[in-house]
Structure formats: structure tokens, C-alpha cells
C-alpha atoms as a PDB file:
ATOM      1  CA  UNK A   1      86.384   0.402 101.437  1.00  0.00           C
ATOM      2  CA  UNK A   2      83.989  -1.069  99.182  1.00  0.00           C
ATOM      3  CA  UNK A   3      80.010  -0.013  98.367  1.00  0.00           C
ATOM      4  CA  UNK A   4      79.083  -3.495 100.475  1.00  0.00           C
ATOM      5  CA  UNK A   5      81.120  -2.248 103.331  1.00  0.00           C
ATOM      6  CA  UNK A   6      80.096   1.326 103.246  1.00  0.00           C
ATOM      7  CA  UNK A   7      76.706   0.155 103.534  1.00  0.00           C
ATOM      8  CA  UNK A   8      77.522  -2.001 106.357  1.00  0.00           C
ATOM      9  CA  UNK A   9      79.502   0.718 108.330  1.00  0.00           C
ATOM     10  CA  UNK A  10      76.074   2.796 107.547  1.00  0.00           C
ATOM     11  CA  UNK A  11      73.377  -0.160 109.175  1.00  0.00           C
ATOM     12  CA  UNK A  12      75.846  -0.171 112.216  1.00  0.00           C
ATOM     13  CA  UNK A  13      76.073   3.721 112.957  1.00  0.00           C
ATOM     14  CA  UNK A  14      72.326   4.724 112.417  1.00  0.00           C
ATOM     15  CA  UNK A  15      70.189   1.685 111.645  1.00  0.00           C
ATOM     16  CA  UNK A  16      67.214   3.748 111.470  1.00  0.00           C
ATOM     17  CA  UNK A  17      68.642   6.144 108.643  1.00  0.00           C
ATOM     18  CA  UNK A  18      69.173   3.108 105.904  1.00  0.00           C
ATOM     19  CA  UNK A  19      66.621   3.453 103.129  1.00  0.00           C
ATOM     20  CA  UNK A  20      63.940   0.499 102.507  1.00  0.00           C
ATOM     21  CA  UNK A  21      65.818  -0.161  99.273  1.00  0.00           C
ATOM     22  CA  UNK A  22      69.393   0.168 100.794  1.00  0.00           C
ATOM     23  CA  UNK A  23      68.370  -2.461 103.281  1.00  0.00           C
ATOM     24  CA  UNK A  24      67.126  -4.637 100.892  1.00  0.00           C
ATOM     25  CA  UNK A  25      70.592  -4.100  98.833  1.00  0.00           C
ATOM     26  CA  UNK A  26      72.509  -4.704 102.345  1.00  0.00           C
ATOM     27  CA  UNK A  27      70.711  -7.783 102.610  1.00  0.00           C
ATOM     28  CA  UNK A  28      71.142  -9.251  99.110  1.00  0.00           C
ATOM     29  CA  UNK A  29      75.489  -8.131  99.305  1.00  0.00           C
ATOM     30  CA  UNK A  30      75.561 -10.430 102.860  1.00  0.00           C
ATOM     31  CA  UNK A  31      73.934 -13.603 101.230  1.00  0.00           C
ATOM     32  CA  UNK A  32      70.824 -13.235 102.571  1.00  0.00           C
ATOM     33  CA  UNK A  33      68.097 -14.786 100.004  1.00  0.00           C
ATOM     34  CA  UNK A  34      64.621 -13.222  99.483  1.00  0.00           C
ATOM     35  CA  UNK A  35      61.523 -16.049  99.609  1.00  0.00           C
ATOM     36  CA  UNK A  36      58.583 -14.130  99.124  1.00  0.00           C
ATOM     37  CA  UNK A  37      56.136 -11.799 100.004  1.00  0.00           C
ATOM     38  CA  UNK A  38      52.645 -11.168 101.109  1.00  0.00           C
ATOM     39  CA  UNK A  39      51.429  -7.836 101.363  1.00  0.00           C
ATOM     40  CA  UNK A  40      54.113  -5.430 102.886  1.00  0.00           C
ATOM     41  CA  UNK A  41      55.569  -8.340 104.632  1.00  0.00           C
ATOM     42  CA  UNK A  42      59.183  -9.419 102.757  1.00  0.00           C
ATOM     43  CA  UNK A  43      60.481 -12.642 103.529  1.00  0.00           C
ATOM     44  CA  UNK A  44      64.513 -12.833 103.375  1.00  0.00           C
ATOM     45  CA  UNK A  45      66.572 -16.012 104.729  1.00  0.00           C
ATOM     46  CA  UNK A  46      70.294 -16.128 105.749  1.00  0.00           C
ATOM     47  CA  UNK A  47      72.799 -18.292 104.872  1.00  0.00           C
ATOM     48  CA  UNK A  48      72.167 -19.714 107.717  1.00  0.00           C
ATOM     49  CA  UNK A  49      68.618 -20.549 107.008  1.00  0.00           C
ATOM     50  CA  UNK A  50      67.363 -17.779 109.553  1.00  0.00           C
ATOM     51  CA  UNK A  51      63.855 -16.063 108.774  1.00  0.00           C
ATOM     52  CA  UNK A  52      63.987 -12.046 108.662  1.00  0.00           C
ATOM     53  CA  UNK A  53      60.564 -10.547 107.837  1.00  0.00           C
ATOM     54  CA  UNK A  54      61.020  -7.270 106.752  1.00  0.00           C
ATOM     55  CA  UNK A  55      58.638  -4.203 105.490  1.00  0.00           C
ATOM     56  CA  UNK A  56      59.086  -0.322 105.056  1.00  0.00           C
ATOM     57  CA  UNK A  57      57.693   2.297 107.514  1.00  0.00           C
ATOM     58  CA  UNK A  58      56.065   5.071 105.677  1.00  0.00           C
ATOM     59  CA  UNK A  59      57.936   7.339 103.612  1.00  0.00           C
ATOM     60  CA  UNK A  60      60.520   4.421 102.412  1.00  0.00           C
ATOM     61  CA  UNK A  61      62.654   4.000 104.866  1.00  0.00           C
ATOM     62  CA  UNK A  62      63.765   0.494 106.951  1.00  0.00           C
ATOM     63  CA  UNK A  63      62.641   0.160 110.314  1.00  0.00           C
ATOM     64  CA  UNK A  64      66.045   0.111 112.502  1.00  0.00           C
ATOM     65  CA  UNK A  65      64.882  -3.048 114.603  1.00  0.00           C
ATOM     66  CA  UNK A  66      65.001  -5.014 111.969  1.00  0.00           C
ATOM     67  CA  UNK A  67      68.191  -3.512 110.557  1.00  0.00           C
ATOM     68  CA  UNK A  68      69.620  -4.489 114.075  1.00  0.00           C
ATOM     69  CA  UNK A  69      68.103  -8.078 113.822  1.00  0.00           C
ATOM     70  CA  UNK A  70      70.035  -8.701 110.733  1.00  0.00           C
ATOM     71  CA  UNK A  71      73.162  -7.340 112.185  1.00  0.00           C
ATOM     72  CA  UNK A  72      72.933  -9.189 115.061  1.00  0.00           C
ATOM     73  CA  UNK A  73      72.282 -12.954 113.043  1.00  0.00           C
ATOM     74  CA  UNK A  74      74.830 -11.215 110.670  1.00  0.00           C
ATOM     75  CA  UNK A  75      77.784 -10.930 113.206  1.00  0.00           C
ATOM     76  CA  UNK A  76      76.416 -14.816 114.671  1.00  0.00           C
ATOM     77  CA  UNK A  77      76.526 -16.304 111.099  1.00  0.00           C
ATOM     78  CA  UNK A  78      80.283 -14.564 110.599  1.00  0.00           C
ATOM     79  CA  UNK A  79      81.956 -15.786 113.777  1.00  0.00           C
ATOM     80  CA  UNK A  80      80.086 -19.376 113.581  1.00  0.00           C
ATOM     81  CA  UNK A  81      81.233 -19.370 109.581  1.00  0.00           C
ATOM     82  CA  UNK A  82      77.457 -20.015 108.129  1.00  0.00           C
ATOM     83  CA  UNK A  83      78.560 -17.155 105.833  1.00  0.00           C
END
């Protein structure tokens, strides 16, 4: 199993226990592009072209809605081939 999939296997069991920075690495291995940011407020886009606004909660880690917004328009992108 690679790094990229270890990750992946990680986001799927406990969303909320990916660090900030491990989401943002999770992110970057799938594809996913980052556009900007404003504040707190990271912008990422799929392959697919979909938006995914991201930022920390306190103390660095990913907030594990968003992790399970990604996984969700990851898994779509997959089975429709966007990817």
C-alpha cells in the first residue's frame, strides 16, 4: 500500500483525525488543484472542476465535514472517470 493510499484509508476511517496539512497533502495526491486563498479560507478544485473551500479548526487539524465532502466528490469523480 502506498503513502497516497494510506492516507486515503486514514480520511475514510476517522475523517476528523487527519491533520490540516495531511488533508491538504490528500488533496494535492488525488488531483485536486489549490486556487487561492483569503484569510483562513483555502480554495482547492477537482479534476472535475468542483469547488472545496477548506480551513483548519484550531489546533491544526482538518475539519472532518469537509474531509467527507472531498471523499464523497472523490468517489463521484472515480466512478464517472473525471479523475
Amino acid at each position: 500500500m502506498t503513502k497516497a493510499e494510506k492516507l486515503l484509508a486514514k480520511a475514510r476511517n476517522a475523517p476528523s483525525g487527519l491533520s490540516f496539512s495531511q488533508f491538504e497533502t490528500l488533496l494535492s495526491q488525488s488531483g485536486w488543484v489549490f486556487d487561492h486563498q483569503k484569510g483562513s479560507h483555502r480554495v482547492w478544485h477537482s479534476p472535475g472542476r468542483f469547488r472545496l473551500p477548506v480551513q483548519p479548526r484550531p489546533g491544526g487539524k482538518a475539519k472532518g465535514y469537509q474531509v467527507r465532502q472531498f471523499l464523497t466528490q472523490h468517489d463521484k469523480e472515480m466512478r464517472n472517470g473525471s479523475v
